[in-house]
Protein backbone atom coordinates (compact mmCIF):
# COMPACT_ATOMS: atom_id res chain seq x y z
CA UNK A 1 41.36 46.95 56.59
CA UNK A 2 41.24 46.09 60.22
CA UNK A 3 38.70 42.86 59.75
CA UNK A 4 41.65 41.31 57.74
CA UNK A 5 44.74 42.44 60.03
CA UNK A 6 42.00 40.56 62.43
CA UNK A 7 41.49 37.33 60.99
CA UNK A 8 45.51 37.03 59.39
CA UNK A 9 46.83 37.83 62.77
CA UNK A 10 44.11 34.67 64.16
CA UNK A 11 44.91 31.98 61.74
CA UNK A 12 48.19 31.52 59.21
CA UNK A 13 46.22 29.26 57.16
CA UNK A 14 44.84 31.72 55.57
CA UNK A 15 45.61 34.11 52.80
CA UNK A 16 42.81 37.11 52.86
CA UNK A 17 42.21 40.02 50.49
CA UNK A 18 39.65 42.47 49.53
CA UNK A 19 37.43 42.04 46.73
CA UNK A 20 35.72 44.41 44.54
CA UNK A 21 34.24 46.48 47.59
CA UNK A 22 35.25 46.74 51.41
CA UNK A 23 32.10 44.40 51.79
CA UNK A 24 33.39 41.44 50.71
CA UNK A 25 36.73 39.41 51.68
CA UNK A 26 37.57 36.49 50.04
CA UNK A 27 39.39 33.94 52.63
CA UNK A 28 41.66 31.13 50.91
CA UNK A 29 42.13 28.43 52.90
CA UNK A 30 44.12 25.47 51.29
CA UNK A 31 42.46 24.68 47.98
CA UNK A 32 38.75 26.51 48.70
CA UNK A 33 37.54 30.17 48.93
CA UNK A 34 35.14 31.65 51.15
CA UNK A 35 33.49 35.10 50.61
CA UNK A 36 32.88 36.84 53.86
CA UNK A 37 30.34 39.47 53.30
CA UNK A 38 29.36 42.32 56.14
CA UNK A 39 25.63 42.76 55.59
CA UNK A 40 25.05 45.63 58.10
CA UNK A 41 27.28 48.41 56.50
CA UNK A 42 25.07 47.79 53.05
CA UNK A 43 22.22 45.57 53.22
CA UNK A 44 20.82 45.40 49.81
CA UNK A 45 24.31 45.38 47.98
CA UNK A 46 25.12 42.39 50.79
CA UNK A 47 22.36 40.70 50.17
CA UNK A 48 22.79 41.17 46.21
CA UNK A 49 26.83 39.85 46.66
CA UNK A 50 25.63 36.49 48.43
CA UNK A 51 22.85 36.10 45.93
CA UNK A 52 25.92 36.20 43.50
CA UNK A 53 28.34 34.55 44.87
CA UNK A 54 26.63 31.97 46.58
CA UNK A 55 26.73 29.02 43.82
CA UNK A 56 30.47 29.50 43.10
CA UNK A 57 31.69 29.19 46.82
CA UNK A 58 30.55 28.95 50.57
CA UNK A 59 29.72 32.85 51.61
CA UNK A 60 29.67 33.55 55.40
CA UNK A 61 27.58 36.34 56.11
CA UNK A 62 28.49 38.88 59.52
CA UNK A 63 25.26 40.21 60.55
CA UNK A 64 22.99 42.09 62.94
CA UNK A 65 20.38 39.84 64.67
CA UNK A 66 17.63 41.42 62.26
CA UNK A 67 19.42 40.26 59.36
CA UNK A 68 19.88 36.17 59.63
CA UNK A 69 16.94 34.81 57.56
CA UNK A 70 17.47 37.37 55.10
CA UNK A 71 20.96 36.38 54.51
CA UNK A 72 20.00 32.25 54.63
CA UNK A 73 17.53 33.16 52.28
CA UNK A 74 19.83 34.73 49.94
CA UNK A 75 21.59 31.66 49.92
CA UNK A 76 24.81 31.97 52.75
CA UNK A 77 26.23 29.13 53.88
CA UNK A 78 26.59 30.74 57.17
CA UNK A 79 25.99 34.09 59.21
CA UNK A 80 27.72 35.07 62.76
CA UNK A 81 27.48 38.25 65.01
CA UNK A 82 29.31 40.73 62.52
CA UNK A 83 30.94 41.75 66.39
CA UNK A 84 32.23 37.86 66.48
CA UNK A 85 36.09 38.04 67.64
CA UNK A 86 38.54 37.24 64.69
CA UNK A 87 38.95 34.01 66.17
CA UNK A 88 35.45 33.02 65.71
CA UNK A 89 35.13 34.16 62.67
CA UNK A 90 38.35 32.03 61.41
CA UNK A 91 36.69 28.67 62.97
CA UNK A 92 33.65 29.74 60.64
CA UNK A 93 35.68 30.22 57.45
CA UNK A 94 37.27 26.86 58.24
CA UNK A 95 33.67 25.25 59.22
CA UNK A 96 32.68 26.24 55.37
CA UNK A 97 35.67 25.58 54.16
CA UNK A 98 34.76 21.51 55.42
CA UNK A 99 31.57 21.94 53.71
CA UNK A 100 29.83 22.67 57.34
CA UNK A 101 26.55 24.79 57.73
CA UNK A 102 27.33 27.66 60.33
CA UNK A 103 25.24 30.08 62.56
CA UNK A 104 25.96 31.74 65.50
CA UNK A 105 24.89 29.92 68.55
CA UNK A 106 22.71 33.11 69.52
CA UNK A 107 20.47 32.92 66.06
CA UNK A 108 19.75 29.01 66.28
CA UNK A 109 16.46 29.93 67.14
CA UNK A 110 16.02 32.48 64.75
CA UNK A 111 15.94 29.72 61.90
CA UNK A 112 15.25 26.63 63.93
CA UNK A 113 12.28 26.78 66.31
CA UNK A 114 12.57 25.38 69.47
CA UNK A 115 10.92 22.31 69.04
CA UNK A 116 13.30 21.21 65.86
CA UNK A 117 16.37 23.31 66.88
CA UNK A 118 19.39 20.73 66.00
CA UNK A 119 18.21 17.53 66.69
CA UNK A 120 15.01 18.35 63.85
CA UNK A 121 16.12 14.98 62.16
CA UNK A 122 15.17 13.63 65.51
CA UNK A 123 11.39 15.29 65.59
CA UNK A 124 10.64 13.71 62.06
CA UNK A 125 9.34 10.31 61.92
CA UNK A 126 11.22 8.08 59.70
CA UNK A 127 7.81 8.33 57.44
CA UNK A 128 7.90 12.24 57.93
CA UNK A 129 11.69 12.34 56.39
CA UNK A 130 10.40 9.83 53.35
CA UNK A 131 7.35 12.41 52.87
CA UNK A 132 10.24 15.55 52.92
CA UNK A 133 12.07 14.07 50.32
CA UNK A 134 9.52 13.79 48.17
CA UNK A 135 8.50 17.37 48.86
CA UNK A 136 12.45 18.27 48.41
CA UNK A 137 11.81 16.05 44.70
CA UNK A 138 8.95 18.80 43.78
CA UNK A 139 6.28 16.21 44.22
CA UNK A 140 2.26 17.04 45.15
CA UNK A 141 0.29 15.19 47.83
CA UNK A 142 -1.07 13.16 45.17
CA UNK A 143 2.21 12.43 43.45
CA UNK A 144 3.47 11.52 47.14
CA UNK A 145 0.85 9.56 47.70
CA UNK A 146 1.15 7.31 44.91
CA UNK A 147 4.43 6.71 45.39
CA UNK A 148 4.18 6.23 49.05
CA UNK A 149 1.17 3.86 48.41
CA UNK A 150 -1.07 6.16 51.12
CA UNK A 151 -4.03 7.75 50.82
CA UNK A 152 -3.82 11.70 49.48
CA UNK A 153 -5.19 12.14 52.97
CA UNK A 154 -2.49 10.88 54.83
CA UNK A 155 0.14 12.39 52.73
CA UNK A 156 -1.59 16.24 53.36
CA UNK A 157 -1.26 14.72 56.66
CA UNK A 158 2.02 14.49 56.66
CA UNK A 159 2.96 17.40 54.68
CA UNK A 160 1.13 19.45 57.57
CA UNK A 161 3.21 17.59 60.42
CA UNK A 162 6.06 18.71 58.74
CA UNK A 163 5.30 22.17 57.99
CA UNK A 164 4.43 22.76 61.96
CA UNK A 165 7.53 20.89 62.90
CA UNK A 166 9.86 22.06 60.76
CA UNK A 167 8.60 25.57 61.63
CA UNK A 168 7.29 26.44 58.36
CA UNK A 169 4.33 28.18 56.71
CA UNK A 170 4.95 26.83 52.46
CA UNK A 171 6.51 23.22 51.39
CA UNK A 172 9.48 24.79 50.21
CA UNK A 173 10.45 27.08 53.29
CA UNK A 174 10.33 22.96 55.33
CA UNK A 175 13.06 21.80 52.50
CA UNK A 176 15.76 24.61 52.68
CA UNK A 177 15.32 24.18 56.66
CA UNK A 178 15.65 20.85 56.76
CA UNK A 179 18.51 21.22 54.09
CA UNK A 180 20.52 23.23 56.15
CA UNK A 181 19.89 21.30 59.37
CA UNK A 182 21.02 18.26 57.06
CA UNK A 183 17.90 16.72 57.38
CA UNK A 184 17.78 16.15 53.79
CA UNK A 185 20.46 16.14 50.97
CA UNK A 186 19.26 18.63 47.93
């Protein structure tokens, strides 16, 4: 398979082999595996592999433009240009392997507005990042409230400041973005 010849030939900490399908490669580096995953050739098995694999180990995902939030949705730690050089690609599989996020500098704005981009844990007040925990706890306005001793008013207040900020139209869709900006711990 050329994409492993590739990335051996790139890094010699790495061991790579093919796994179940040509879809999937799973990179050992020291102690942890990544699964690499090429969404484009099959998108719906792809996308069914990271939903898989996700929980067990760090799955970088090599993608067409079209395809980033779907593959962040399905729960990949990363996703690069599937046309990345083998170079890049290795520096990605390491980046996971340190327990990094990583996205191709082209498709930042894909998942990350402009107005949050990176620096998102800059946007958010410090009261903002209180209120986002809670919402990352499951909690309602009036649950937030309460424990924030503020008015159910002020914490739909909130919750609406971060939605717009964080780029996001439901509660939930603000939490995984501002978990994998590392906003927020989940």
């Amino acid at each position: 398979m050329p994409l492993i010849e590739a990335l051996s030939a790139s890094s010699d900490q790495m061991i790579l082999s093919p796994v179940e399908t040509n879809l999937e490669i799973s990179a050992r580096v020291t102690q942890a595996d990544v699964i690499v995953v090429d969404v484009a050739g099959d998108p719906a098995h792809g996308l069914e592999s990271i939903r898989t694999l996700q929980l067990r180990r760090p799955v970088l995902a090599l993608v067409a433009r079209d395809q980033v939030q779907d593959v962040l949705a399905a729960g990949a730690s990363g996703a690069i240009d599937r046309r990345a050089p083998p170079e890049a690609m290795a520096a990605a599989i390491s980046a996971l392997n340190e327990g990094l996020t990583v996205l191709d500098k082209s498709y930042v704005e894909l998942v990350a507005p402009h107005s949050t981009r990176v620096h998102g844990e800059n946007v958010l007040t410090a009261r903002e990042r209180e209120v986002l925990a809670l919402l990352a706890d499951g909690l309602s306005n009036k649950e937030i409230a309460a424990r924030l001793e503020i008015s159910e008013h002020t914490a739909k207040f909130h919750v609406n400041s971060i939605l717009q900020k964080m780029g996001a139209q439901k509660r939930v869709e603000a939490v995984v973005r501002a978990a994998k900006l590392g906003i927020i711990d989940l």
